[in-house]
N, C-alpha and C. Protein backbone atom coordinates (compact mmCIF):
# COMPACT_ATOMS: atom_id res chain seq x y z
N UNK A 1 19.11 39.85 3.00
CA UNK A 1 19.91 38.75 3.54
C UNK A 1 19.15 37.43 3.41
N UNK A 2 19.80 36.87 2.78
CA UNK A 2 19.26 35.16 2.67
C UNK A 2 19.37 34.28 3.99
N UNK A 3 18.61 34.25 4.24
CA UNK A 3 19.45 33.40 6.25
C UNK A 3 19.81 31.55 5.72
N UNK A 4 20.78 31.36 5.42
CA UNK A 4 21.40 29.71 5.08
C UNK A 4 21.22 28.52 6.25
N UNK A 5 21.63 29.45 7.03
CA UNK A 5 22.43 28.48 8.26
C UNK A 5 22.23 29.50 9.41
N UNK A 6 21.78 28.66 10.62
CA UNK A 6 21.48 29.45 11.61
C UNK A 6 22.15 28.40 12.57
N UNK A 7 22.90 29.09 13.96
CA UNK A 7 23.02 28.03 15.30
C UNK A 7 23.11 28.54 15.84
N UNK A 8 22.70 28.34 17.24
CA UNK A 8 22.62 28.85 18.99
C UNK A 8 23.95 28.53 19.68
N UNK A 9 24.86 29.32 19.15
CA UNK A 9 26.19 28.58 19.45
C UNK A 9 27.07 28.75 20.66
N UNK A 10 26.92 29.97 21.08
CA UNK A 10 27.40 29.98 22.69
C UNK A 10 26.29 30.40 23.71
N UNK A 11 25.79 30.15 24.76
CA UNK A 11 25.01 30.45 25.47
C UNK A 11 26.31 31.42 26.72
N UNK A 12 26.00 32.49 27.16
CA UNK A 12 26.25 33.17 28.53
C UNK A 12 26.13 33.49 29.68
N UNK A 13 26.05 32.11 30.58
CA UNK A 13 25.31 33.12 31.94
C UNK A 13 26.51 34.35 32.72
N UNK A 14 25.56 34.03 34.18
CA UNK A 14 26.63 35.37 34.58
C UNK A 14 27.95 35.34 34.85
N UNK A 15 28.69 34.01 35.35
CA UNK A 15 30.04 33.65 35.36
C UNK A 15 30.73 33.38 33.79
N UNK A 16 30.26 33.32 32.84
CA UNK A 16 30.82 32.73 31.63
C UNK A 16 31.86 33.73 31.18
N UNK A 17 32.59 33.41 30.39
CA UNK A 17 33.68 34.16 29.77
C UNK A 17 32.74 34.06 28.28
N UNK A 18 33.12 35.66 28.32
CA UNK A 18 32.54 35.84 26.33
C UNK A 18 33.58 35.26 25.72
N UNK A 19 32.71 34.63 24.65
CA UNK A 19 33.38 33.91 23.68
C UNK A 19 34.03 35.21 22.54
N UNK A 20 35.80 34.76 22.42
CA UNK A 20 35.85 35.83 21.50
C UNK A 20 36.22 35.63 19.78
N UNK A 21 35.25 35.88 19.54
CA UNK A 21 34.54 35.49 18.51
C UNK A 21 35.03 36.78 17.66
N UNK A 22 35.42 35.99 15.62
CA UNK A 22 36.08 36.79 15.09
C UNK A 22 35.23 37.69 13.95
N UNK A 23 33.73 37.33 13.94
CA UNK A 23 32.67 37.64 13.23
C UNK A 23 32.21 38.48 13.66
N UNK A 24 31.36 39.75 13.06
CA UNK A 24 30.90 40.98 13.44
C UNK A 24 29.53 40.47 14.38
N UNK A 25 29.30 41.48 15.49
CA UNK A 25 28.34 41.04 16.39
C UNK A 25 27.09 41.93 16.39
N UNK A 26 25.80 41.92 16.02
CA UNK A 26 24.83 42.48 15.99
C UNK A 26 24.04 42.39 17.40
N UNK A 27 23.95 43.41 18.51
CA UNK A 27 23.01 43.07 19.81
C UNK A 27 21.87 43.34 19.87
N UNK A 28 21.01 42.93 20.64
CA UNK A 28 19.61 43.20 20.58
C UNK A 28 19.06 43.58 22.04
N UNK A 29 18.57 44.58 22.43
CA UNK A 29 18.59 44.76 24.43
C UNK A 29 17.14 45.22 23.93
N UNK A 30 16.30 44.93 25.02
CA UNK A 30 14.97 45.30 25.31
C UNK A 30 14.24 44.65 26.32
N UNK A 31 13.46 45.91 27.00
CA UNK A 31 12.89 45.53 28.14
C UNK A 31 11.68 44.14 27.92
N UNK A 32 11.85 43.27 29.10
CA UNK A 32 10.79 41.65 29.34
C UNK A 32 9.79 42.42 28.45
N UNK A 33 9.43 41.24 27.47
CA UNK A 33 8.00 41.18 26.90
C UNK A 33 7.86 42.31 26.00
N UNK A 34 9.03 42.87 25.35
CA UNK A 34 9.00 43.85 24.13
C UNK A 34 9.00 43.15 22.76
N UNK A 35 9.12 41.72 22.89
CA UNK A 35 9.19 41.48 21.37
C UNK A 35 10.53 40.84 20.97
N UNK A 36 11.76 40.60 21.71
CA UNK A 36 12.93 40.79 22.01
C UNK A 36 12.94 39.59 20.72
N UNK A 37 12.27 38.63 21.19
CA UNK A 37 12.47 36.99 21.14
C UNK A 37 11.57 36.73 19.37
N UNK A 38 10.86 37.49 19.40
CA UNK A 38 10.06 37.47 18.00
C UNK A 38 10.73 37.93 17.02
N UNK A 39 10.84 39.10 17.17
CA UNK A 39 12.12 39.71 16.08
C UNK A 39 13.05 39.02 16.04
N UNK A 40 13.63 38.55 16.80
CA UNK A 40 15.31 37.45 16.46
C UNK A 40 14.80 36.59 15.26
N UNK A 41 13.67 35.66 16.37
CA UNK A 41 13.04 34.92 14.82
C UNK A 41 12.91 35.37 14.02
N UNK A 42 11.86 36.39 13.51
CA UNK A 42 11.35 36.74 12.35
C UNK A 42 13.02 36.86 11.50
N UNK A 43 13.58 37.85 12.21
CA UNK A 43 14.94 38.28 11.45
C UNK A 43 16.01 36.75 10.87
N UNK A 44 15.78 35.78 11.63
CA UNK A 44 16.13 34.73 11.70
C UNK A 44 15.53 33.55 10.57
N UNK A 45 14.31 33.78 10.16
CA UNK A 45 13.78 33.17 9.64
C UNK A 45 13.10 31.87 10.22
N UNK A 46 13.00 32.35 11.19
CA UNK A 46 12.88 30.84 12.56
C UNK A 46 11.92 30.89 13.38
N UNK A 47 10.81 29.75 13.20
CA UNK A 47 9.68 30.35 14.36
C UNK A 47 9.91 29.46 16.30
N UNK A 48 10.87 29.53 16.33
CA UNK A 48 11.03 29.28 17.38
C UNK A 48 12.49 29.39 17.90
N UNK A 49 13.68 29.05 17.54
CA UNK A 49 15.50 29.03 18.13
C UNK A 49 15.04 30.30 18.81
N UNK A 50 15.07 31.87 19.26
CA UNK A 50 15.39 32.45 20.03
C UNK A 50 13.54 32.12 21.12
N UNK A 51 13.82 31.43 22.16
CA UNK A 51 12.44 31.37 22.56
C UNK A 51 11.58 32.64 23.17
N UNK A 52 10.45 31.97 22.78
CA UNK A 52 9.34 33.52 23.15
C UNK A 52 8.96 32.58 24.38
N UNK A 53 8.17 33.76 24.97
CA UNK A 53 7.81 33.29 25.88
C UNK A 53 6.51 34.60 26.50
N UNK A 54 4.98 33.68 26.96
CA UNK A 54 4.36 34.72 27.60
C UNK A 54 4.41 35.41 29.01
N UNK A 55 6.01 34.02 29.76
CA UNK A 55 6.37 35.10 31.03
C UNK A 55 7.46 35.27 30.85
N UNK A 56 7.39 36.81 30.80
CA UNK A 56 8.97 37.86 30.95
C UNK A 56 9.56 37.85 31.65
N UNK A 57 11.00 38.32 31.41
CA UNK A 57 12.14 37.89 32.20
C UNK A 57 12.76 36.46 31.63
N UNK A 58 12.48 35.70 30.57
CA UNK A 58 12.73 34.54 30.21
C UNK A 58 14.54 34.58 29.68
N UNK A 59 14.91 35.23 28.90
CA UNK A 59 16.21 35.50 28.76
C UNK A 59 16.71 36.08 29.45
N UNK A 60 17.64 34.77 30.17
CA UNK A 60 18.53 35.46 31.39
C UNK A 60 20.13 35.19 31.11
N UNK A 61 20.33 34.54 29.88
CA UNK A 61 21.44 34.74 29.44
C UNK A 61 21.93 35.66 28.13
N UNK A 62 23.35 35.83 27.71
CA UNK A 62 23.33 36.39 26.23
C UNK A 62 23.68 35.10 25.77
N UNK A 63 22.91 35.10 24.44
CA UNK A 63 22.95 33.90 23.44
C UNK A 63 23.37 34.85 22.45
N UNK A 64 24.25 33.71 21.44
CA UNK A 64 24.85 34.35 20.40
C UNK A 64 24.66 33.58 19.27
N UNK A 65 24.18 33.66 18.43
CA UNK A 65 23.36 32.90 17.13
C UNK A 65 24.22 33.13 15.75
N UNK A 66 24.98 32.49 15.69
CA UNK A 66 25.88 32.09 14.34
C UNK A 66 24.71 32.50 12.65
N UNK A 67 24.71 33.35 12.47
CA UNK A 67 24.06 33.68 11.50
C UNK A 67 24.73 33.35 9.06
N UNK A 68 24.57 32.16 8.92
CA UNK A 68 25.28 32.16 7.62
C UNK A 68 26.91 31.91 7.92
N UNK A 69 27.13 31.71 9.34
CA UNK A 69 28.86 31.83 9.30
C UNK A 69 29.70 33.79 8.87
N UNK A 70 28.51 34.32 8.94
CA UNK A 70 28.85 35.83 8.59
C UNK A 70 29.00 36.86 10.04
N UNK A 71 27.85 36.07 11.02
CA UNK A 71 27.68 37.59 11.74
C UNK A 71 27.12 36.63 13.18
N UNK A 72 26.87 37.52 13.65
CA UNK A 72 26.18 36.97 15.31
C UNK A 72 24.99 37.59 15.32
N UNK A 73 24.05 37.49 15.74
CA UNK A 73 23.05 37.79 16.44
C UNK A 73 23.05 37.50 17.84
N UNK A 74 23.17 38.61 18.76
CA UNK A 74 23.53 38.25 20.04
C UNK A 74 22.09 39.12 21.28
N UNK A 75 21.59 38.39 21.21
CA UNK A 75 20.48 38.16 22.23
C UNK A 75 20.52 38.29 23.95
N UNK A 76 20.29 40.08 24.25
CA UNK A 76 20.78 39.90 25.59
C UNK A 76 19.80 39.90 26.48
N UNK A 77 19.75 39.65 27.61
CA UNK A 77 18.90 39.45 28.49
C UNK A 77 17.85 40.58 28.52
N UNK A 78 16.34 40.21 28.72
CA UNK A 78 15.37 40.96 29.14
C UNK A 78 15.84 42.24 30.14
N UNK A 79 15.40 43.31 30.59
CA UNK A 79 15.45 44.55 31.70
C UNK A 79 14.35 44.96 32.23
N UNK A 80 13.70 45.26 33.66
CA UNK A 80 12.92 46.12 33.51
C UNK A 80 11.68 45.18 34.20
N UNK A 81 11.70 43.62 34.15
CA UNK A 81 10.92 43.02 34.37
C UNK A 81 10.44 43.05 36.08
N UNK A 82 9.31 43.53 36.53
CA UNK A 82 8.86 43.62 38.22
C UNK A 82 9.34 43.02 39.24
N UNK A 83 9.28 42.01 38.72
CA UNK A 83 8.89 40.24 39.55
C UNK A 83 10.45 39.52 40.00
N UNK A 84 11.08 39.99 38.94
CA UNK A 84 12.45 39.45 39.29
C UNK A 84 13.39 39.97 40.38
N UNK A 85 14.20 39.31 41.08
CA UNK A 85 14.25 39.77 42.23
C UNK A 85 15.70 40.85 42.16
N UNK A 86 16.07 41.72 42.92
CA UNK A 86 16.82 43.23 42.84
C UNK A 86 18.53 42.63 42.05
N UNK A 87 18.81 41.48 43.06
CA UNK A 87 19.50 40.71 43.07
C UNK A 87 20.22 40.54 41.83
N UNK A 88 19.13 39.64 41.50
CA UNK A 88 18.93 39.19 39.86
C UNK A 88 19.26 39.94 38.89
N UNK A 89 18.36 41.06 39.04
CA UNK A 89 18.46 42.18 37.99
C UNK A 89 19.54 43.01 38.06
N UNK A 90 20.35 43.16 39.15
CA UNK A 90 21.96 43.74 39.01
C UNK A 90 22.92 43.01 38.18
N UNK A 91 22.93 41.30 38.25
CA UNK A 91 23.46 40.40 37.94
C UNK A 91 23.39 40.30 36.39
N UNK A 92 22.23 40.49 36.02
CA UNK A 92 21.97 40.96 34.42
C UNK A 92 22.38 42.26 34.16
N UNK A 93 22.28 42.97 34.68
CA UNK A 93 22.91 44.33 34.42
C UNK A 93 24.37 44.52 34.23
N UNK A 94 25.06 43.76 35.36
CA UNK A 94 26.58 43.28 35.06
C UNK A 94 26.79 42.53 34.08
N UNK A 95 26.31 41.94 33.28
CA UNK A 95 26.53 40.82 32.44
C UNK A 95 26.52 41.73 30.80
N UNK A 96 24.84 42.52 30.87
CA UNK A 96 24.90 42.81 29.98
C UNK A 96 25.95 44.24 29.71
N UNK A 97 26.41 44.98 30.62
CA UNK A 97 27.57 46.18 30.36
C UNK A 97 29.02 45.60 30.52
N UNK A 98 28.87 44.39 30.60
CA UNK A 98 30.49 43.54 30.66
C UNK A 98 30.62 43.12 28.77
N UNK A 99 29.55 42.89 28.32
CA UNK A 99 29.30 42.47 27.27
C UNK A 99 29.55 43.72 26.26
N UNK A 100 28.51 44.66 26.89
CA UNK A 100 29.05 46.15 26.02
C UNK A 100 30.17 47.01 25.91
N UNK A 101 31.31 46.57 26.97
CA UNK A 101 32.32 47.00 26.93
C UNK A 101 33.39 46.21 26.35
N UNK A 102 33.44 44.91 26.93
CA UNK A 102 34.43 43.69 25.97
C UNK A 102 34.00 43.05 25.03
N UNK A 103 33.26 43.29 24.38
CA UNK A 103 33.23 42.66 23.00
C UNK A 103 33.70 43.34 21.79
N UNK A 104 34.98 42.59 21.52
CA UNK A 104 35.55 43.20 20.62
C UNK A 104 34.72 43.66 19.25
N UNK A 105 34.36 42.47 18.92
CA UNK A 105 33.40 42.59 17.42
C UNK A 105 31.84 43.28 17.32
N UNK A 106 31.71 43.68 18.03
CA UNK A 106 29.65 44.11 18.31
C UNK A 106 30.10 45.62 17.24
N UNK A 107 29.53 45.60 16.48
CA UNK A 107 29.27 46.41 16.14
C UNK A 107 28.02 47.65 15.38
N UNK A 108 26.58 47.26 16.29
CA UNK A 108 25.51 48.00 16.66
C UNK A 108 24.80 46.92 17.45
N UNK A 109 24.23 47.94 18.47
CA UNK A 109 23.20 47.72 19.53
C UNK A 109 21.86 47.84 19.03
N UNK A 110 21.13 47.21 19.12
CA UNK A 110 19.51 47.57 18.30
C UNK A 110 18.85 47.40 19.99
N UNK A 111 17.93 48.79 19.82
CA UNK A 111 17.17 48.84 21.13
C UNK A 111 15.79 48.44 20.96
N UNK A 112 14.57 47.72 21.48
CA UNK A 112 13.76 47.55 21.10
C UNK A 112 12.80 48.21 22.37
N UNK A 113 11.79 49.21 21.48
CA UNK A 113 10.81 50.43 22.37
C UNK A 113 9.38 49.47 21.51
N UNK A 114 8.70 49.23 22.79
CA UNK A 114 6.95 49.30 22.56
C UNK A 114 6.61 50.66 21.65
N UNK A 115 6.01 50.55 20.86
CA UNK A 115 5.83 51.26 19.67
C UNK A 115 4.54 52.11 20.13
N UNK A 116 3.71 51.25 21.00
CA UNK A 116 2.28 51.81 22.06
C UNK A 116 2.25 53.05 23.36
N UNK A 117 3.59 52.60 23.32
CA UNK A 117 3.86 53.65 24.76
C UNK A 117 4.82 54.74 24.85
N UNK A 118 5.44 55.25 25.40
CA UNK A 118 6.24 56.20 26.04
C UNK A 118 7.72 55.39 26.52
N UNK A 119 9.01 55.52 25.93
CA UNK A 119 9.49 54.91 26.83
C UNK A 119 9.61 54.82 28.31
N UNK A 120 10.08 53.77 29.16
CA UNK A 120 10.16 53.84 30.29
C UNK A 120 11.56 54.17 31.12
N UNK A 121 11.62 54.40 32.46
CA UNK A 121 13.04 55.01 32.83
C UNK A 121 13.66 53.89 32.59
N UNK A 122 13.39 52.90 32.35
CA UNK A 122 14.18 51.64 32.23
C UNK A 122 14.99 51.82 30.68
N UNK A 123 13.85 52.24 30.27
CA UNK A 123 14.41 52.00 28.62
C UNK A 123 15.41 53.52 28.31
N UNK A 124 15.03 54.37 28.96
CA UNK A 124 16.15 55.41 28.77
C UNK A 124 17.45 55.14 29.54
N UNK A 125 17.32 55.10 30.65
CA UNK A 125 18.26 54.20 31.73
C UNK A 125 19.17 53.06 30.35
N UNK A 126 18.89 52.39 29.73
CA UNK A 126 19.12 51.45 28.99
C UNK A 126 19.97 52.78 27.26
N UNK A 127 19.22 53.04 27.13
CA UNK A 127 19.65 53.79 26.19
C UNK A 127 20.72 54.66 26.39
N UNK A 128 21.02 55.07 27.54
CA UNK A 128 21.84 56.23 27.84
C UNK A 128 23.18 55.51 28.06
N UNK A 129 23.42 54.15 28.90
CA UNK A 129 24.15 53.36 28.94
C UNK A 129 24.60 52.75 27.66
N UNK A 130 23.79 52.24 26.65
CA UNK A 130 24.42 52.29 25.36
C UNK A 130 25.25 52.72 24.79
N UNK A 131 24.73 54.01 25.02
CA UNK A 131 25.24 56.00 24.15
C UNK A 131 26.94 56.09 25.02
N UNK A 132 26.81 55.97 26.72
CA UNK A 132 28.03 55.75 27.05
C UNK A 132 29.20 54.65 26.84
N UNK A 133 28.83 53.26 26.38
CA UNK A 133 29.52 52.38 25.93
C UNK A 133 29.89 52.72 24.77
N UNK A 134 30.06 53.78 24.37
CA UNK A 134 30.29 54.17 22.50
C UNK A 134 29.80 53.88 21.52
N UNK A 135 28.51 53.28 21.88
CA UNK A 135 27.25 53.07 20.89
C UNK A 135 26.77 54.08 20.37
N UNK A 136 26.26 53.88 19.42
CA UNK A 136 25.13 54.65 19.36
C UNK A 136 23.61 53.62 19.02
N UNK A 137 23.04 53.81 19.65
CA UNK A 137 21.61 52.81 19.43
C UNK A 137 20.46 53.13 18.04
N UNK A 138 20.38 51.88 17.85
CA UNK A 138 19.79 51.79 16.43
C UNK A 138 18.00 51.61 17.31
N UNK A 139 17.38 52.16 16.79
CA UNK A 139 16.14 51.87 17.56
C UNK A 139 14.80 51.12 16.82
N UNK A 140 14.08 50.21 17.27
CA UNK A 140 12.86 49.17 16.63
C UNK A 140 12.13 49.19 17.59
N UNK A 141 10.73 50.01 17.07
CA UNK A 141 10.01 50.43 17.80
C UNK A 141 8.90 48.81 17.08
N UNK A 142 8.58 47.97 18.35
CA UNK A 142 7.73 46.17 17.60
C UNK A 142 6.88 46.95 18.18
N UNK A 143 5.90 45.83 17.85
CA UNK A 143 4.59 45.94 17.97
C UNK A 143 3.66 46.31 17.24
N UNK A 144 4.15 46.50 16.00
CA UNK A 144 3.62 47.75 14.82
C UNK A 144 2.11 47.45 14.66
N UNK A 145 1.97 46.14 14.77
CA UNK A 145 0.24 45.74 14.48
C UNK A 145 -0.45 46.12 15.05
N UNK A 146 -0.42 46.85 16.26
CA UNK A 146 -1.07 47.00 17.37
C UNK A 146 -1.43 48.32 17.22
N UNK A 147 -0.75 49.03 16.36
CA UNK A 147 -0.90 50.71 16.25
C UNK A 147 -1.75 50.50 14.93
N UNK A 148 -2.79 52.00 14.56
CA UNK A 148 -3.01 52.03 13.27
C UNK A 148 -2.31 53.08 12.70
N UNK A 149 -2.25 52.38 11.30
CA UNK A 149 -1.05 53.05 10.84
C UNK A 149 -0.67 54.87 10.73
N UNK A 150 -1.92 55.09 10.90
CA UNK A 150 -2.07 56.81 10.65
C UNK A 150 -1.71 57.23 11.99
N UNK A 151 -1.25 56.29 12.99
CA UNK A 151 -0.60 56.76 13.96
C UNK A 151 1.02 56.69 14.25
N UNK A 152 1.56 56.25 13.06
CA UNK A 152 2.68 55.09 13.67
C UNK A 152 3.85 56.52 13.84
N UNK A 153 3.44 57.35 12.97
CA UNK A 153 4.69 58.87 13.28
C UNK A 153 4.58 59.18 14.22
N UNK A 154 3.52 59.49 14.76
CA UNK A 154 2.90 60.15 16.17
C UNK A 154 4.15 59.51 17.60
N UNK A 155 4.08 58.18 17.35
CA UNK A 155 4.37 57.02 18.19
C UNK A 155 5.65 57.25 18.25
N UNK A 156 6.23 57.01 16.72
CA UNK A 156 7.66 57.34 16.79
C UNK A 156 8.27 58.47 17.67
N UNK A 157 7.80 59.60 17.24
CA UNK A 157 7.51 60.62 17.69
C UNK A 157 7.66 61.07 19.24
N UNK A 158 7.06 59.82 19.49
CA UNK A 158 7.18 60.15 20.78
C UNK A 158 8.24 59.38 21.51
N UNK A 159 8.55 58.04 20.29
CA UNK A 159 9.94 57.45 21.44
C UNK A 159 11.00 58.10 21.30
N UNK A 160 11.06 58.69 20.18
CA UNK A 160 12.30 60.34 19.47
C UNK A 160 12.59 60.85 20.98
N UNK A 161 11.66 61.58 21.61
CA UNK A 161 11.24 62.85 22.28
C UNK A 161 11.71 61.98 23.64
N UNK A 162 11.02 60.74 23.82
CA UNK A 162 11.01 60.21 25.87
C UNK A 162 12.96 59.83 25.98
N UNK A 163 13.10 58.99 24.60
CA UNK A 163 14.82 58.65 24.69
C UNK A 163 15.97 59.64 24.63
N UNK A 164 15.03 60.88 24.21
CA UNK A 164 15.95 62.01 23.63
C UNK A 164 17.16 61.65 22.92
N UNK A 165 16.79 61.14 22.07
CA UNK A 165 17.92 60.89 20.72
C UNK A 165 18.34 61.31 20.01
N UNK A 166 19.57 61.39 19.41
CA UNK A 166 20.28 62.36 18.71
C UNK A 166 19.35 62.33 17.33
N UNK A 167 19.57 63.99 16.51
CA UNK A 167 18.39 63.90 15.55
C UNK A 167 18.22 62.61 14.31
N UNK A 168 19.85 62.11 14.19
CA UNK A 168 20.05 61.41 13.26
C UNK A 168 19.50 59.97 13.41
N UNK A 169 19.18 59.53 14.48
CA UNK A 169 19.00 58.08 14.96
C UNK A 169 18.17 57.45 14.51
N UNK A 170 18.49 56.02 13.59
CA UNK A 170 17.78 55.29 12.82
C UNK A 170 16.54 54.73 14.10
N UNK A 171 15.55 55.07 13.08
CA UNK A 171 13.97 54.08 14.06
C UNK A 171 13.49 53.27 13.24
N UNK A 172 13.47 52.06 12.95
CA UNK A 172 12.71 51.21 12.46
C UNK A 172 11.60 50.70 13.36
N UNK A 173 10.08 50.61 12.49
CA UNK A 173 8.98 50.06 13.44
C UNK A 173 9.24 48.76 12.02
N UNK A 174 8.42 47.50 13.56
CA UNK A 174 8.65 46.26 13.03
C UNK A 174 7.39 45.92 13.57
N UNK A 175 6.30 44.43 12.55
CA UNK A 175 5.65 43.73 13.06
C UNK A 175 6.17 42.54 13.00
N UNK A 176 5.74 41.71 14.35
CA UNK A 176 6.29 39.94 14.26
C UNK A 176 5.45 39.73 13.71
N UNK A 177 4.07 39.93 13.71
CA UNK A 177 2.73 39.51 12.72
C UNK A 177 2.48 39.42 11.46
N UNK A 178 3.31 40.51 11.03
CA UNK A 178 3.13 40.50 8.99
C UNK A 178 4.73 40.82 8.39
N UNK A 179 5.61 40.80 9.36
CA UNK A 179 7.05 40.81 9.70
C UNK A 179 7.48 42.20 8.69
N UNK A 180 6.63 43.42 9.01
CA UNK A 180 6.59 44.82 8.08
C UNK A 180 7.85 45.14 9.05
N UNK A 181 8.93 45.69 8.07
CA UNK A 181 10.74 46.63 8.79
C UNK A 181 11.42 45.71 8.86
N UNK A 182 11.01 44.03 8.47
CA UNK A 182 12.23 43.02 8.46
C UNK A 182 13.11 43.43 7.07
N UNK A 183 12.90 43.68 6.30
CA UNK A 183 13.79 44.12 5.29
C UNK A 183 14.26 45.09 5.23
N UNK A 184 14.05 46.50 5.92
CA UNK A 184 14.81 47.28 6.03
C UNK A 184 15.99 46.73 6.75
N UNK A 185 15.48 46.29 7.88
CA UNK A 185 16.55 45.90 9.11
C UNK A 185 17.49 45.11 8.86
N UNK A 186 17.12 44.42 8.18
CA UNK A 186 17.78 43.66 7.17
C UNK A 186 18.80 43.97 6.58
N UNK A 187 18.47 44.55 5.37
CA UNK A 187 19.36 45.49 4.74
C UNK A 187 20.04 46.56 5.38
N UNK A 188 20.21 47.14 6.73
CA UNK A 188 20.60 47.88 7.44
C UNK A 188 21.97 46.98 7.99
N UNK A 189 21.47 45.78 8.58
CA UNK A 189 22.66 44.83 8.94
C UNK A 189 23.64 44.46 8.36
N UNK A 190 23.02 44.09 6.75
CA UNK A 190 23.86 43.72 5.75
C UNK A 190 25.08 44.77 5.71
N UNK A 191 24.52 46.11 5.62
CA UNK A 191 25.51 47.09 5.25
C UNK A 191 26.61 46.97 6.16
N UNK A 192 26.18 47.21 7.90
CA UNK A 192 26.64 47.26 9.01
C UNK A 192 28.10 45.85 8.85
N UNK A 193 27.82 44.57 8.15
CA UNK A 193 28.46 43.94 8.12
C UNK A 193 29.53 44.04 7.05
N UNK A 194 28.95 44.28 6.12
CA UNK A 194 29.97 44.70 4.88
C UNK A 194 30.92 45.80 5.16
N UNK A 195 30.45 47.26 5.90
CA UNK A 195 31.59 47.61 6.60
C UNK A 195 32.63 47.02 7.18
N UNK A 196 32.10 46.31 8.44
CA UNK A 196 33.10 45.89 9.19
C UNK A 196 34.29 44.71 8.39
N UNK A 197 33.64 43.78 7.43
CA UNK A 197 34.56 43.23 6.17
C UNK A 197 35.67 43.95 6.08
N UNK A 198 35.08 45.31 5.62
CA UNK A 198 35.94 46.36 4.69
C UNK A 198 37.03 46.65 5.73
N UNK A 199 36.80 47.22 7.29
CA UNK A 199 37.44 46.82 8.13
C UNK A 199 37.41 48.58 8.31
C-alpha cells in the first residue's frame, strides 16, 4: 500500500454518534502502552498523527484516519491501564463495544499482544469480546525488537496458547523500530479491502 493521503477525520468521545462512514473500516484495540499509537504511524507512514505517548491511557477516544480516501484506520481507545479511574474505564468499554457492534463498515479488528509477555486477563477479556462481536481477531504481537529473534516462535507461542485462539488465526509480530511485519500487514489490509470492494 502506497499511503497518498492521510487525515484524522472524525474524532469519538463517549457521547458522539459514529460517523457512518461508507469506506471499509480497519480497528486497532490494545491494552495502554502496547504500541497501539506506533504501529498506526508506522502503518501510516507518519511519525507522529496517531499520538504516542509515554503515559498510558492517552487514547480516550476512537479516531478514525481517512487512509488514501480507500479505508479507515480506526484507533480505539487504550484498556487495561491501572491508574485510570473504574468509572472511566467502563465508559471506554461502552464506547469501544458500541463501536464493535454498529459499525457498519469495520471489517477486521487487529489486536495488539506485547510480544514479551503472556497475555493478560485484560487482553483475553478483550479478545473474547471481539470473537463475540462476530470478529474474528487478527493478532500483532509489537515489540519485536525487544525479543531475540530465536525466540520470537516461542513468544508467539505463547500468545497462541494464553488467548486460546482458533488454530487458524493470523499473528503478525511487528517492530516500530525497524518497522519488520509492516508489509505483511500491509498487504493483509490491502486484500481485506479489495474484498470488501468486491462486496
Amino acid at each position: 500500500m502506497v499511503i497518498k493521503h492521510v487525515e484524522l477525520e472524525t474524532v469519538c468521545g463517549i457521547t458522539s454518534a459514529l460517523p457512518e462512514n461508507t469506506l471499509p473500516e480497519v480497528a486497532f484495540a490494545g491494552k495502554s502502552n502496547v504500541g497501539k499509537s506506533s504501529l498506526i504511524n508506522g502503518l501510516m507512514n507518519r511519525k507522529s498523527l496517531a499520538r504516542t505517548s509515554a503515559q498510558p491511557g492517552k487514547t480516550q477516544t476512537i479516531n478514525f484516519y481517512n487512509i488514501n480516501g480507500a479505508c479507515y484506520y480506526v484507533d480505539l481507545p487504550g484498556y487495561g491501564y491501572a491508574k485510570v479511574p473504574e468509572a472511566e474505564k467502563r465508559k471506554w468499554g461502552v464506547m469501544i463495544e458500541k463501536y464493535l457492534h454498529k459499525s457498519k463498515q469495520l471489517q477486521v479488528v487487529f489486536l495488539l499482544i506485547d510480544i514479551r509477555h503472556d497475555p493478560s486477563s485484560n487482553d483475553k477479556q478483550m479478545y473474547d469480546w471481539i470473537v463475540y462481536q462476530g470478529f474474528e481477531p487478527v493478532i500483532i504481537a509489537t515489540k519485536l525488537d525487544k525479543i531475540k529473534p530465536s525466540q520470537v516462535q516461542k513468544h508467539i507461542q505463547a500468545i497462541r496458547k494464553g488467548l486460546n485462539v482458533k488454530p487458524h488465526t493470523k499473528v503478525f509480530a511487528y517492530s516500530a523500530l525497524s518497522k519488520q511485519g509492516r508489509d505483511e500487514i500491509w498487504a493483509f489490509i490491502d486484500e481485506i479491502i479489495e474484498q470488501a470492494a468486491q462486496g
